[in-house]
Protein backbone atom coordinates (compact mmCIF):
# COMPACT_ATOMS: atom_id res chain seq x y z
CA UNK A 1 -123.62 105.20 -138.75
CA UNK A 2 -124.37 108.13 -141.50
CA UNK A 3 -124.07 106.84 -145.29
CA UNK A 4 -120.81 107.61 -146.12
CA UNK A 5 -122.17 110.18 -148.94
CA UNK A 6 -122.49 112.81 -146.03
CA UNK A 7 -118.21 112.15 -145.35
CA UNK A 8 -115.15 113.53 -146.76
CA UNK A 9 -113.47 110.85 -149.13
CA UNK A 10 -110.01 110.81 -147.31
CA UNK A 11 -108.05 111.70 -144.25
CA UNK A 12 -104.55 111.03 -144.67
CA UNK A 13 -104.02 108.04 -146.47
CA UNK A 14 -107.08 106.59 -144.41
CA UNK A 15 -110.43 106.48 -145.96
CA UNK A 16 -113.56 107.27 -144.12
CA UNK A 17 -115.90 104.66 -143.76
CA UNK A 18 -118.81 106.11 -141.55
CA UNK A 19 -119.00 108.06 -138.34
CA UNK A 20 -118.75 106.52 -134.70
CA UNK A 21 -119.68 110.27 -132.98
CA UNK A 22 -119.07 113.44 -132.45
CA UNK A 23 -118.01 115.30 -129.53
CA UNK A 24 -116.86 118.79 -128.16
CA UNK A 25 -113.35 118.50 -129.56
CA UNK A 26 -113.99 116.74 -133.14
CA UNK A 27 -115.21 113.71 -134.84
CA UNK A 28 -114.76 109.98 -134.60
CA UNK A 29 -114.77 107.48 -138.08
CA UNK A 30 -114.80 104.57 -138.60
CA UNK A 31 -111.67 104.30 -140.98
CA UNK A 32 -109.20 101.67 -142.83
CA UNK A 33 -105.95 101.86 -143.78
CA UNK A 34 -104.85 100.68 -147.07
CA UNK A 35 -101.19 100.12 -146.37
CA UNK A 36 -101.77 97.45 -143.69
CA UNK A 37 -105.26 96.14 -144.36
CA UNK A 38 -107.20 97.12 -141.19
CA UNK A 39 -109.88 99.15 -139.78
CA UNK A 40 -109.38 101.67 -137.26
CA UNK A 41 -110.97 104.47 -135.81
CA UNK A 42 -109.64 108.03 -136.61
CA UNK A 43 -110.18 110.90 -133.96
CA UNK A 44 -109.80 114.12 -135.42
CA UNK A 45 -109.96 118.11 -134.89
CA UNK A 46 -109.65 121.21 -136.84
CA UNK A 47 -106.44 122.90 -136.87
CA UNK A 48 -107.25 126.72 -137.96
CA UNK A 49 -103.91 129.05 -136.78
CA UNK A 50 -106.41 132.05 -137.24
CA UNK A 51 -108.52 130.22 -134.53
CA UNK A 52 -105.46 131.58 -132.12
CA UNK A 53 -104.05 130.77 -128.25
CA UNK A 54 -107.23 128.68 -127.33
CA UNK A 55 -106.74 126.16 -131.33
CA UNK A 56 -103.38 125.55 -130.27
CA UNK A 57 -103.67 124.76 -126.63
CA UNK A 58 -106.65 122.35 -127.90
CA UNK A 59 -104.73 121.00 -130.90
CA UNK A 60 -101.57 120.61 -128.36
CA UNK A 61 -104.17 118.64 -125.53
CA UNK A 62 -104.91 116.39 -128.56
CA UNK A 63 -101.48 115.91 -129.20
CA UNK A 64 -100.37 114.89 -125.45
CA UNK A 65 -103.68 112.14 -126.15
CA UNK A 66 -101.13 110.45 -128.76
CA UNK A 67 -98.18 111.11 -126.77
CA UNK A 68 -99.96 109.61 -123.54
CA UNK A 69 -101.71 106.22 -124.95
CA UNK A 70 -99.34 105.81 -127.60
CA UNK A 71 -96.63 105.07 -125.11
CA UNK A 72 -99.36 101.90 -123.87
CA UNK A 73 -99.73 98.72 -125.27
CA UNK A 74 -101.90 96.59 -123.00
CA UNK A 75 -104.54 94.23 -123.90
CA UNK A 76 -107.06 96.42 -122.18
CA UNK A 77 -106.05 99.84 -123.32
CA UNK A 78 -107.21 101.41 -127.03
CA UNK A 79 -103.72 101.17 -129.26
CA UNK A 80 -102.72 104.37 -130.57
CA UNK A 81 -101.09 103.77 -134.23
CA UNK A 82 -100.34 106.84 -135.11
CA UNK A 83 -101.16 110.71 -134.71
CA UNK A 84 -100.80 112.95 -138.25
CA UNK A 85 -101.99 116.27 -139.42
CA UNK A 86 -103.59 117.08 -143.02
CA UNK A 87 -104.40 120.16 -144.37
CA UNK A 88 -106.79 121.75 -141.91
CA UNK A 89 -106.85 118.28 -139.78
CA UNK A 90 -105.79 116.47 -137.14
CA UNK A 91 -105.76 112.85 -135.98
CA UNK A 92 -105.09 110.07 -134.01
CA UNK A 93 -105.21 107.02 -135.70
CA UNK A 94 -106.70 104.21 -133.05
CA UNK A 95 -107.50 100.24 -132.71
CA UNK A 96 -110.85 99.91 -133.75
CA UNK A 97 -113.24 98.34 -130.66
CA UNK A 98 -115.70 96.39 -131.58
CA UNK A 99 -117.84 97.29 -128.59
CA UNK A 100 -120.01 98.82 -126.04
CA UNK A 101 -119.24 101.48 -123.73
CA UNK A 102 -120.11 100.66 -120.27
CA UNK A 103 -122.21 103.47 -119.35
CA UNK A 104 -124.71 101.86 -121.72
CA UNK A 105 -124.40 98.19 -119.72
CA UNK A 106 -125.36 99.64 -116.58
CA UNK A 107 -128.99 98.35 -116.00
CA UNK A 108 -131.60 99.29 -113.40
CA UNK A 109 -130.20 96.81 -110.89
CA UNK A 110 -126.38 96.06 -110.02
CA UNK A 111 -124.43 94.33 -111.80
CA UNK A 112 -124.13 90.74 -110.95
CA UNK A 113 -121.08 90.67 -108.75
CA UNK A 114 -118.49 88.10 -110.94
CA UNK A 115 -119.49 90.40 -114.06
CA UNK A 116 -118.90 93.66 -111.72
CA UNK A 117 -115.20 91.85 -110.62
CA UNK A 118 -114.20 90.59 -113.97
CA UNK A 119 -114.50 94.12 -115.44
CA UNK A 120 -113.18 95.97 -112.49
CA UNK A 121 -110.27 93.56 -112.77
CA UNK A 122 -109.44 94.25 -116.45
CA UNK A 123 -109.68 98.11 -115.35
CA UNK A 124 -106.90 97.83 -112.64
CA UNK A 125 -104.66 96.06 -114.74
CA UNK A 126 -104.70 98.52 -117.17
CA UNK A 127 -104.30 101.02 -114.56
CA UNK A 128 -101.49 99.44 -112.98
CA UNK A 129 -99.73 99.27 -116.16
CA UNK A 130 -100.30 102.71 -117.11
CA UNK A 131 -99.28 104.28 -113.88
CA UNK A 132 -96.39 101.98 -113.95
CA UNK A 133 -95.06 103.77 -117.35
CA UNK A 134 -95.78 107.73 -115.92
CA UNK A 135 -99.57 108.18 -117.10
CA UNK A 136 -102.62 109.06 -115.59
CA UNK A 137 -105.72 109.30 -117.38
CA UNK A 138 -107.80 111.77 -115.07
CA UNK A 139 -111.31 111.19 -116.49
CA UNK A 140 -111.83 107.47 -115.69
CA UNK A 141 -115.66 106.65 -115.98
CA UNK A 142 -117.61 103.78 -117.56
CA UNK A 143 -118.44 106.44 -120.62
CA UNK A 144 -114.57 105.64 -121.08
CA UNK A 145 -114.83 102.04 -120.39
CA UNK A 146 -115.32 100.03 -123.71
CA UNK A 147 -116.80 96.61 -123.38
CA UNK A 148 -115.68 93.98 -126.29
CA UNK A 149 -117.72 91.40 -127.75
CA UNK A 150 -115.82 88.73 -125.77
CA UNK A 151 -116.59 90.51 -122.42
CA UNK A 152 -113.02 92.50 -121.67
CA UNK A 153 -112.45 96.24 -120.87
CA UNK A 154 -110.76 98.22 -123.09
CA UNK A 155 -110.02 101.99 -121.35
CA UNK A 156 -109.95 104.20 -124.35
CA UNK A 157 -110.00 108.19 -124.07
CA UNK A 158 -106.73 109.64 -122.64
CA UNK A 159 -107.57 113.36 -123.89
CA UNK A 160 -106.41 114.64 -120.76
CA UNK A 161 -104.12 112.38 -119.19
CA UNK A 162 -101.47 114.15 -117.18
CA UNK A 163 -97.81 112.03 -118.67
CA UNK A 164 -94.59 112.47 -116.13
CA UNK A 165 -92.41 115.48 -117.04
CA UNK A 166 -95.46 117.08 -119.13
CA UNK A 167 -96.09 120.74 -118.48
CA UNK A 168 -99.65 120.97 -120.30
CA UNK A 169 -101.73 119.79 -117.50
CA UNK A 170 -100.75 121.78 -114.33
CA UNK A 171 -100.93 121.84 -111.08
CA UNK A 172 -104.33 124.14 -110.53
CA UNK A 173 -106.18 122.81 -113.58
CA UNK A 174 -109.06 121.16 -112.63
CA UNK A 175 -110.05 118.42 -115.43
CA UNK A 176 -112.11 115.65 -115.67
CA UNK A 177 -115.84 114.76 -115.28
CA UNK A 178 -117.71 115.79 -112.08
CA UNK A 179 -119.16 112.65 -110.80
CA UNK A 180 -116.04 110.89 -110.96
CA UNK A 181 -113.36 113.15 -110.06
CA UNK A 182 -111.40 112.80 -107.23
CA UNK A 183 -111.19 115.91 -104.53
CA UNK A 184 -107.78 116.69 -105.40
CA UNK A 185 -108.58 116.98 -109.01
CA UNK A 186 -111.60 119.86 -107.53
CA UNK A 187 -108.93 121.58 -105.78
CA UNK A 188 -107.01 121.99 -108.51
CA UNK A 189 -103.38 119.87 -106.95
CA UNK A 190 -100.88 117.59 -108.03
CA UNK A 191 -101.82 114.78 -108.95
CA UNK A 192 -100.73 110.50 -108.92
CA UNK A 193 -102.33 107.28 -109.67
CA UNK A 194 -104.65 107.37 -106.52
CA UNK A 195 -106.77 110.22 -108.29
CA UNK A 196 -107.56 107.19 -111.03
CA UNK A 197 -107.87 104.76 -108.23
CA UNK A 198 -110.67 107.24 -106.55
CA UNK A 199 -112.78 107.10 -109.66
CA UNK A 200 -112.23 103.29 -110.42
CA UNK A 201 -113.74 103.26 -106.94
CA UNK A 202 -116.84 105.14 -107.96
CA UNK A 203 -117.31 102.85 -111.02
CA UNK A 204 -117.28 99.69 -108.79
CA UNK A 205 -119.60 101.41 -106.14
CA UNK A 206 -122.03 102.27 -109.19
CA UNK A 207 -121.24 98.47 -110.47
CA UNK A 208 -122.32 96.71 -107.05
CA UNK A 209 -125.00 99.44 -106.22
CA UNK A 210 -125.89 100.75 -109.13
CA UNK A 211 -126.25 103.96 -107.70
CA UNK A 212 -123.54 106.77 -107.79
CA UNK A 213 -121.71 107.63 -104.45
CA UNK A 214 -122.13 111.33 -105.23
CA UNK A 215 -124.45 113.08 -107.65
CA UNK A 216 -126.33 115.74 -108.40
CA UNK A 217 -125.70 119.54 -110.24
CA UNK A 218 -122.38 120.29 -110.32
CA UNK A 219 -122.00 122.24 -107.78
CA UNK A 220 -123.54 119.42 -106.10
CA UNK A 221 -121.10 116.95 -106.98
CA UNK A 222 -118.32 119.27 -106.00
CA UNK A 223 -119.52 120.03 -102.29
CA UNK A 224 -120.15 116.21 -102.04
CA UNK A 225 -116.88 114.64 -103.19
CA UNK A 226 -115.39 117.58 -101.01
CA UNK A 227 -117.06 116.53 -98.11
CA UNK A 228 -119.55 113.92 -97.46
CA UNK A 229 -118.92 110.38 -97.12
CA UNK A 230 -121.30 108.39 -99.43
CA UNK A 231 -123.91 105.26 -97.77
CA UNK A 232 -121.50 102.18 -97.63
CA UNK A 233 -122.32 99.71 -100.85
CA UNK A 234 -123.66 96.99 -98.53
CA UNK A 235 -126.68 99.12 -97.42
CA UNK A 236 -127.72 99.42 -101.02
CA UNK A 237 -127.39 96.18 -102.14
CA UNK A 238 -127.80 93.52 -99.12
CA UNK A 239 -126.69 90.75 -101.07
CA UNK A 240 -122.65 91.82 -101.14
CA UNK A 241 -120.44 89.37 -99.20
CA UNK A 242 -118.68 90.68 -96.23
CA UNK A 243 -115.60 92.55 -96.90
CA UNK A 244 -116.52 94.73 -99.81
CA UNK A 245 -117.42 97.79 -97.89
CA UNK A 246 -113.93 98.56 -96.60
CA UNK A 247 -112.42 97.73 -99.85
CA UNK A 248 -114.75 100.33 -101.95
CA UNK A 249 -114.54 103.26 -99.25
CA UNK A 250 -110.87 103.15 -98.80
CA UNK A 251 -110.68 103.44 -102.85
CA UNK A 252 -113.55 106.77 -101.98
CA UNK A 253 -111.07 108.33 -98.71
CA UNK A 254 -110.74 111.75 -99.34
CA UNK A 255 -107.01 112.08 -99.01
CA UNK A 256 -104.82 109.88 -101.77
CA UNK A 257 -102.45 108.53 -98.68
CA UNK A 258 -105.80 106.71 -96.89
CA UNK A 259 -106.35 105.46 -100.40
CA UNK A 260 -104.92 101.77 -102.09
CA UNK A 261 -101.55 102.54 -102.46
CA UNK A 262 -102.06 101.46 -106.75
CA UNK A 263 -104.34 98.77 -108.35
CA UNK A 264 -102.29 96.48 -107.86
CA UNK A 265 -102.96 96.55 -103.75
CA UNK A 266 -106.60 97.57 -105.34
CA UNK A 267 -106.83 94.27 -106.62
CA UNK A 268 -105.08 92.35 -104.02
CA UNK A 269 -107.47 93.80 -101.22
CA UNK A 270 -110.93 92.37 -103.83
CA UNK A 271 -109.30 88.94 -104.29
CA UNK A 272 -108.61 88.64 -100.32
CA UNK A 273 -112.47 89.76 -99.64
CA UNK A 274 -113.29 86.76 -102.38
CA UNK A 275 -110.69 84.30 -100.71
CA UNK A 276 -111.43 85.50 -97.62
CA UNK A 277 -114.89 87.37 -96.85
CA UNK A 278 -112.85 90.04 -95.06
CA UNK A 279 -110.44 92.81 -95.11
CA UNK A 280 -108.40 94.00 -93.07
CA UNK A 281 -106.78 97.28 -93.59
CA UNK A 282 -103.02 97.33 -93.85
CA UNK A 283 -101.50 100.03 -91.39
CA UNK A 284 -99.70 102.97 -93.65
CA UNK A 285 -96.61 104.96 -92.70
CA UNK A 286 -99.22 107.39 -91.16
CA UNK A 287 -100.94 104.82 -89.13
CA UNK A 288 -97.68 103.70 -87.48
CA UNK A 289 -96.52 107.35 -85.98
CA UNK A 290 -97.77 110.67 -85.09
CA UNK A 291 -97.67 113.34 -87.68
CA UNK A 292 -97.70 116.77 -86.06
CA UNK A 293 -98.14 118.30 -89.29
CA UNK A 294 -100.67 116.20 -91.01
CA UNK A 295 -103.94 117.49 -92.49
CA UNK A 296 -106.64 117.51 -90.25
CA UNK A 297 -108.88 117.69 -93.31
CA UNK A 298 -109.43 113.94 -93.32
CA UNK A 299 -112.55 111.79 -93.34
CA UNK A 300 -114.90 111.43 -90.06
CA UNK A 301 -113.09 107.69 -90.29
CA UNK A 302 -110.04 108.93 -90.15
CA UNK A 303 -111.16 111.60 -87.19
CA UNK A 304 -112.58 108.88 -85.16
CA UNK A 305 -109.49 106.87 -85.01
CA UNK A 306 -107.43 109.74 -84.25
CA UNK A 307 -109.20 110.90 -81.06
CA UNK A 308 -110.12 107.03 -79.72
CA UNK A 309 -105.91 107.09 -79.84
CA UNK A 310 -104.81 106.47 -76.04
CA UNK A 311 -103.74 109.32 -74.16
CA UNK A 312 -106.07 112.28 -76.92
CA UNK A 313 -107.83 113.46 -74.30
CA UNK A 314 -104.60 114.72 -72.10
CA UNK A 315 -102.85 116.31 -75.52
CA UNK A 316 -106.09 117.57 -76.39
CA UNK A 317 -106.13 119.53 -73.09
CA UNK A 318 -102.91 120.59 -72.99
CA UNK A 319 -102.61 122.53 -75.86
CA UNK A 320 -106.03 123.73 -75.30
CA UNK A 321 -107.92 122.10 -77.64
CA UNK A 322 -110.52 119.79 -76.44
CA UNK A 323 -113.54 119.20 -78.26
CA UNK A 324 -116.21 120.31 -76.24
CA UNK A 325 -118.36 122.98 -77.27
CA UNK A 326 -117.59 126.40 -75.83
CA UNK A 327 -114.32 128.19 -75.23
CA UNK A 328 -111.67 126.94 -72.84
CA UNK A 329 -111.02 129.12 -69.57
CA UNK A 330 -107.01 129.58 -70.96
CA UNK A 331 -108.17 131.23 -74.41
CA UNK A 332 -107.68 134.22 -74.95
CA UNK A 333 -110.79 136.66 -74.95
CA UNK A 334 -110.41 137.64 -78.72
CA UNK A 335 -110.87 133.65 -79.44
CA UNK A 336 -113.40 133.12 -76.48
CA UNK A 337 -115.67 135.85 -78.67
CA UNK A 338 -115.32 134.54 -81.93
CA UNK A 339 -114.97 130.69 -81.19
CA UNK A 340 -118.78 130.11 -81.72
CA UNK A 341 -119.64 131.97 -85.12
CA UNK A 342 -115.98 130.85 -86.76
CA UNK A 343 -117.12 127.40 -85.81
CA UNK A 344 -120.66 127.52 -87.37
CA UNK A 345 -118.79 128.90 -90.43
CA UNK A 346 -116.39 126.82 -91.16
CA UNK A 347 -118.87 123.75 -90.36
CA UNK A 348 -120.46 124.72 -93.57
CA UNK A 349 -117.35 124.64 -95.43
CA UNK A 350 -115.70 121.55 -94.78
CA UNK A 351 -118.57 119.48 -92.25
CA UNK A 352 -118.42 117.99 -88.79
CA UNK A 353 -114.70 118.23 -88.87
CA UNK A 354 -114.48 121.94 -88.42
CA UNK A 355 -114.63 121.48 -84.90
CA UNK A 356 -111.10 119.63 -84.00
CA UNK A 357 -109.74 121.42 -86.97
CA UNK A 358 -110.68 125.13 -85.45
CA UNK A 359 -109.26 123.75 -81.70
CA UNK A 360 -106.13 122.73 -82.71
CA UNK A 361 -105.01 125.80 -85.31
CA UNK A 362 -106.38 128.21 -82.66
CA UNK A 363 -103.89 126.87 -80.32
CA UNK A 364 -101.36 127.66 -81.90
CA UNK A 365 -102.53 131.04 -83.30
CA UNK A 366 -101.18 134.41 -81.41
CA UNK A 367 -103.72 136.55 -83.09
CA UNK A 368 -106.41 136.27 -85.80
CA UNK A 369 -104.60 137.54 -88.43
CA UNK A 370 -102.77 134.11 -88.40
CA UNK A 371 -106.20 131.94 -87.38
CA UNK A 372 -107.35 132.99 -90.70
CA UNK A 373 -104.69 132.78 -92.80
CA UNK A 374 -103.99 128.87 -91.09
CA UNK A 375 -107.87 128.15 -92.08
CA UNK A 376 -108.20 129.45 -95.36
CA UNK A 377 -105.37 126.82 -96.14
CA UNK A 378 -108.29 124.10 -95.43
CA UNK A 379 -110.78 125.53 -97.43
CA UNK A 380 -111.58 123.27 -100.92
CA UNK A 381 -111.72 125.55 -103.66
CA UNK A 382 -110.60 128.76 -104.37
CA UNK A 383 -114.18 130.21 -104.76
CA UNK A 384 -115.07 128.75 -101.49
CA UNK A 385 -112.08 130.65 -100.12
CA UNK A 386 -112.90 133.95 -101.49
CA UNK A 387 -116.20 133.67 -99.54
CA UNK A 388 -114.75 132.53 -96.57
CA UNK A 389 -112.21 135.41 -96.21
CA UNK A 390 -114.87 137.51 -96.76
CA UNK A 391 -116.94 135.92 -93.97
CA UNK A 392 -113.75 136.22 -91.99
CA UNK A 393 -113.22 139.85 -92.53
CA UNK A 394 -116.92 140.46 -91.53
CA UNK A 395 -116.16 138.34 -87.69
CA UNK A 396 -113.22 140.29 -87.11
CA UNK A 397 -115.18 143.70 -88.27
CA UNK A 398 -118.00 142.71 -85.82
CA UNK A 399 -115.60 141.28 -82.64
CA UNK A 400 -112.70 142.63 -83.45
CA UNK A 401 -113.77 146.78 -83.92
CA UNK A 402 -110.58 147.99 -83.39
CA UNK A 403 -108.19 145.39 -85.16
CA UNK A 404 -110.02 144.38 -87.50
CA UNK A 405 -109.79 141.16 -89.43
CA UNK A 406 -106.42 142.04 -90.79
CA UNK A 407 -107.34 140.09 -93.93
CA UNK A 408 -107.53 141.98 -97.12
CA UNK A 409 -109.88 141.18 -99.43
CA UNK A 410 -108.65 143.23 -102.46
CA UNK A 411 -105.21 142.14 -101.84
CA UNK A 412 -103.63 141.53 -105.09
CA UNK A 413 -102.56 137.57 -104.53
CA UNK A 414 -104.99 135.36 -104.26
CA UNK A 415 -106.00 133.39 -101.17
CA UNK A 416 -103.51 130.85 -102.14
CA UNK A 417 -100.78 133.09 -102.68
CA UNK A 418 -100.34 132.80 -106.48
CA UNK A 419 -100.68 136.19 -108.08
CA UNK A 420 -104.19 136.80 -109.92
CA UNK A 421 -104.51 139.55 -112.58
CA UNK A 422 -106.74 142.30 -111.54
CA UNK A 423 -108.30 144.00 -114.98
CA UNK A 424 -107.26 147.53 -115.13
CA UNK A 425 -109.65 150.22 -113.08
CA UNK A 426 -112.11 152.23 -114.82
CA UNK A 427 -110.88 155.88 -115.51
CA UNK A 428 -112.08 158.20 -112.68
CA UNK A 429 -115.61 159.29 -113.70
CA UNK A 430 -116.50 156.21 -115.95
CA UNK A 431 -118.69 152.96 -114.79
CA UNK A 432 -117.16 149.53 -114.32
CA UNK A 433 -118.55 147.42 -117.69
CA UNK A 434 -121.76 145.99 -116.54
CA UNK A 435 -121.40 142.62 -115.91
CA UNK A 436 -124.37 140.31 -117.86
CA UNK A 437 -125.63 136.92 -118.38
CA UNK A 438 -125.01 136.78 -121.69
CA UNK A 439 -120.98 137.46 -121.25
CA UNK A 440 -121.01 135.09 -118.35
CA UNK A 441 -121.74 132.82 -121.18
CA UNK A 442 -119.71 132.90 -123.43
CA UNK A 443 -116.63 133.64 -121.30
CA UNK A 444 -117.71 130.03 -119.64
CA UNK A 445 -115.55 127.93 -122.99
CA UNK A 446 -112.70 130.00 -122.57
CA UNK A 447 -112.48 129.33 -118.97
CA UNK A 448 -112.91 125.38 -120.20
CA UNK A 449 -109.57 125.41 -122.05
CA UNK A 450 -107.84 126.74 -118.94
CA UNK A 451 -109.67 124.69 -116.46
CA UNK A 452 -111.48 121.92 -117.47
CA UNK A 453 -115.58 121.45 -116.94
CA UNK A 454 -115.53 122.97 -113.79
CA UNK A 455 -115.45 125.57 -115.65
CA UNK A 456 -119.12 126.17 -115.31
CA UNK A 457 -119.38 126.01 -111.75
CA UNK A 458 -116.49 128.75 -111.52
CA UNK A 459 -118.65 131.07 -113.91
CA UNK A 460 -121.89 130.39 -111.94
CA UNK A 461 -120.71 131.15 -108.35
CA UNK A 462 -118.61 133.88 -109.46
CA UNK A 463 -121.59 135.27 -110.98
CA UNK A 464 -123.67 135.33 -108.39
CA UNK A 465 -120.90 137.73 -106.44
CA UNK A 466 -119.15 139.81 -108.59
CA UNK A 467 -119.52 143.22 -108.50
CA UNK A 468 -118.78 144.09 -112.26
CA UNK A 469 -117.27 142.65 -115.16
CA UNK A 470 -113.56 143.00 -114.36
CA UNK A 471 -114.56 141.78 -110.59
CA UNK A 472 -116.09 138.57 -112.24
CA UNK A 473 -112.96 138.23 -114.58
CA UNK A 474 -110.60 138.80 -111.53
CA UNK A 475 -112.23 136.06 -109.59
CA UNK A 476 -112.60 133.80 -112.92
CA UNK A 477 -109.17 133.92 -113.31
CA UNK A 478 -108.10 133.20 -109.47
CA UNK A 479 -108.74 129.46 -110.70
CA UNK A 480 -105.64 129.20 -113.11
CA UNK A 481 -102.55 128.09 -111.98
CA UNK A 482 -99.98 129.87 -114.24
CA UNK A 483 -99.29 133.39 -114.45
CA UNK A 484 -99.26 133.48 -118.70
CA UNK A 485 -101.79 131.41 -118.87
CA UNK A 486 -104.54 133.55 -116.75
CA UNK A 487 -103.00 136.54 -118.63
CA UNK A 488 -104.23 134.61 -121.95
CA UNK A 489 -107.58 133.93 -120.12
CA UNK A 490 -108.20 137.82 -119.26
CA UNK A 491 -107.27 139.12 -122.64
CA UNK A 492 -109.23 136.35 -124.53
CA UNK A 493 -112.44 137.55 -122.33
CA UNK A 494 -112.03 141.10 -122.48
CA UNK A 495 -111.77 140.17 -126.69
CA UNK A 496 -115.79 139.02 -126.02
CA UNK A 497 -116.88 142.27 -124.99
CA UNK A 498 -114.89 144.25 -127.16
């Protein structure tokens, strides 16, 4: 804790008492408030209007921090007591935690399973009661996870909860941190109380393993979450009782329906592997009756059980779509020629799933105009997409001469659909602005505000494939959901080089 002779006097009527840390958004003190005779801690940011759009979209996250845990008052959630501005200042006024955040508590060896459970079970309940009253935290992580002298959780950091009927955080935003995010959060969709549920799970597989399910760079991370299906906890640590694998990778299924359906059924499915030594999936709506239009984009569980199903083998056939390698005698010639290369390429998108996803969209796809357009819909990310169209355009150029691919690249919607700004041309005669390291650089926090710390990966990839600076800004912007706000984003980065 610095001497306090290195702190302002006063916030508010609070006065400072030391400092707790410092992060990317503000500081954290140690405070006490004189009216009521208690300590808290006080969160604050600068507030500078000349700072412009990207100071007031930060001071307004910090707000909907307030507005989201101040609505919660649960024995293992940080209170929120009040949220004030002064002078250049603001702050959140919080219950001080006389603790220790997880991250710290996690040894060299796991966690000694009734420790692991008591924790995990203070984290569901507060989960369950804050999805209960319309909040979802979005970056839940044992960084997050405070651990009181008497041994309870305490979740503390909602800075960028999504709350019901907010329009802050929005669809397309991609927010939270890497290791623990959940794939829907990386591809930037709606999300519900099963995005929390998917990180809880990857704190209790790093409790009972002590080992992360995915991890890595970044990028890493991203392709991992995405795609791969982490080793089950049991084959890290031997000494788990039976049970506990199907309860932690159901929490880490890739789609939110194959998920827990809240803690609650979270915590009911750990206290029947404790009662019991087993578990037992329950059978969802989707279980129960074919879904013509579900996802195929599921996990290699999920796959199996779909094509062990009685009778797969004569739908697969029927529609033309078994799973055998090679074409089919009843495709048609355009498909027979590209079948092979589409297949290696989209195996390197979304993994051993490709093939039954490929089968059953190409038999239903006249042409390969609408092949494409059907795939790109399973691709994970928006960069990933950009590449794959392009890989798609360059199959149809090379077996398709005199069609073509019939997908435009330079189209002015993105893959998605949602209009992207395209920077203005160059005036005939004059060079593109060269596109540098340095601008990739400092563009990378303004993309943060917009989209969260994927941010970086966005910069890096588009980086490496740009073609000039208002290419890279085009394909930066791709990743933001609302039309003003990737308007804000272009003219805040062309402000860098100007």
């Amino acid at each position: 804790m610095t001497d306090t002779a290195d702190l302002p006097q006063r916030i508010g009527k609070y006065r400072l008492d030391g400092l707790l840390g410092k992060g990317a958004m503000g500081v954290v003190y140690r405070a006490f408030d004189p009216l009521i005779d208690r300590a808290v801690a006080l969160k604050t940011v600068r507030r500078d209007p000349a700072d412009g759009a990207q100071a007031r979209e930060m001071i307004e996250r910090f707000r909907k921090e307030a507005q989201a845990a101040g609505r919660l008052m649960h024995p293992n959630i940080v209170a929120v007591h009040e949220y004030g501005e002064s002078d250049d200042i603001a702050y959140i006024a919080m219950e001080f935690v006389d603790g220790t955040p997880l991250s710290t508590l996690i040894g060299e060896r796991p966690c000694p399973l009734p420790q692991a459970l008591a924790w995990f079970s203070d984290l569901l309940a507060a989960l369950d009661y804050s999805h209960r009253h319309g909040v979802v935290h979005r970056d839940i992580k044992p960084a997050n996870l405070l651990v009181t002298r008497d041994g309870r959780i305490k979740i503390s950091d909602f800075g960028i909860a999504r709350v019901e009927s907010s329009t802050l955080t929005q669809t397309g935003a991609m927010l939270g941190t890497p290791s623990y995010m959940s794939p829907e959060q990386f591809r930037g969709e709606a999300i519900d109380g099963r995005s929390d549920l998917f990180s809880a799970g990857v704190v209790l597989y790093q409790l009972l393993t002590n080992q992360r399910p995915f991890s890595g760079s970044a990028a890493t991370v991203m392709q991992q979450v995405l795609n791969h299906t982490p080793a089950q906890p049991s084959q890290l640590n031997a000494a788990l009782p039976a049970g506990f694998d199907a309860v932690v990778m159901r929490a880490l299924a890739k789609e939110p329906r194959e998920r827990h359906a809240s803690a609650r059924a979270f915590q009911q499915a750990l206290d029947a592997v404790q009662r019991d030594g087993a578990f037992s999936m329950p059978a969802t709506q989707e279980d129960k009756q074919e879904d013509s239009d579900a996802t195929i984009l599921a996990t290699p569980s999920s796959l199996q059980a779909l094509t062990s199903q009685p009778g797969w083998a004569d739908r697969s056939t029927r529609h033309g779509t078994g799973t055998g390698s090679g074409a089919t005698a009843n495709q048609p010639a355009w498909l027979q020629a590209i079948l092979p290369s589409l297949e290696a390429l989209l195996t390197r998108q979304i993994g051993p799933m490709a093939k039954l996803l490929l089968r059953k969209i190409a038999a239903t796809s006249p042409d390969f105009d609408s092949l494409g357009r059907q795939l790109l819909e399973h691709i994970p990310s928006p960069s990933a997409k950009a590449q794959f169209e392009q890989q798609l355009a360059d199959i149809g150029a090379e077996y398709l001469p005199a069609t073509g691919a019939g997908i435009d690249r330079q189209a002015s919607t993105t893959v998605t659909g949602t209009p992207a700004p395209v920077p203005a041309e160059a005036a005939p005669g004059d060079a593109p602005p060269p596109l540098t390291p340095e601008f990739a650089t400092a563009v990378t926090p303004v993309l943060a505000v917009f989209i969260g710390p994927i941010a970086a990966i966005v910069v890096k990839r588009a980086l490496r494939t740009a073609a000039d600076r208002d290419d890279f800004l085009t394909q930066l912007a791709a990743h933001i959901d609302a039309d003003a706000a990737r308007q804000r984003f272009v003219e805040q980065a062309r402000q860098l080089a100007a």
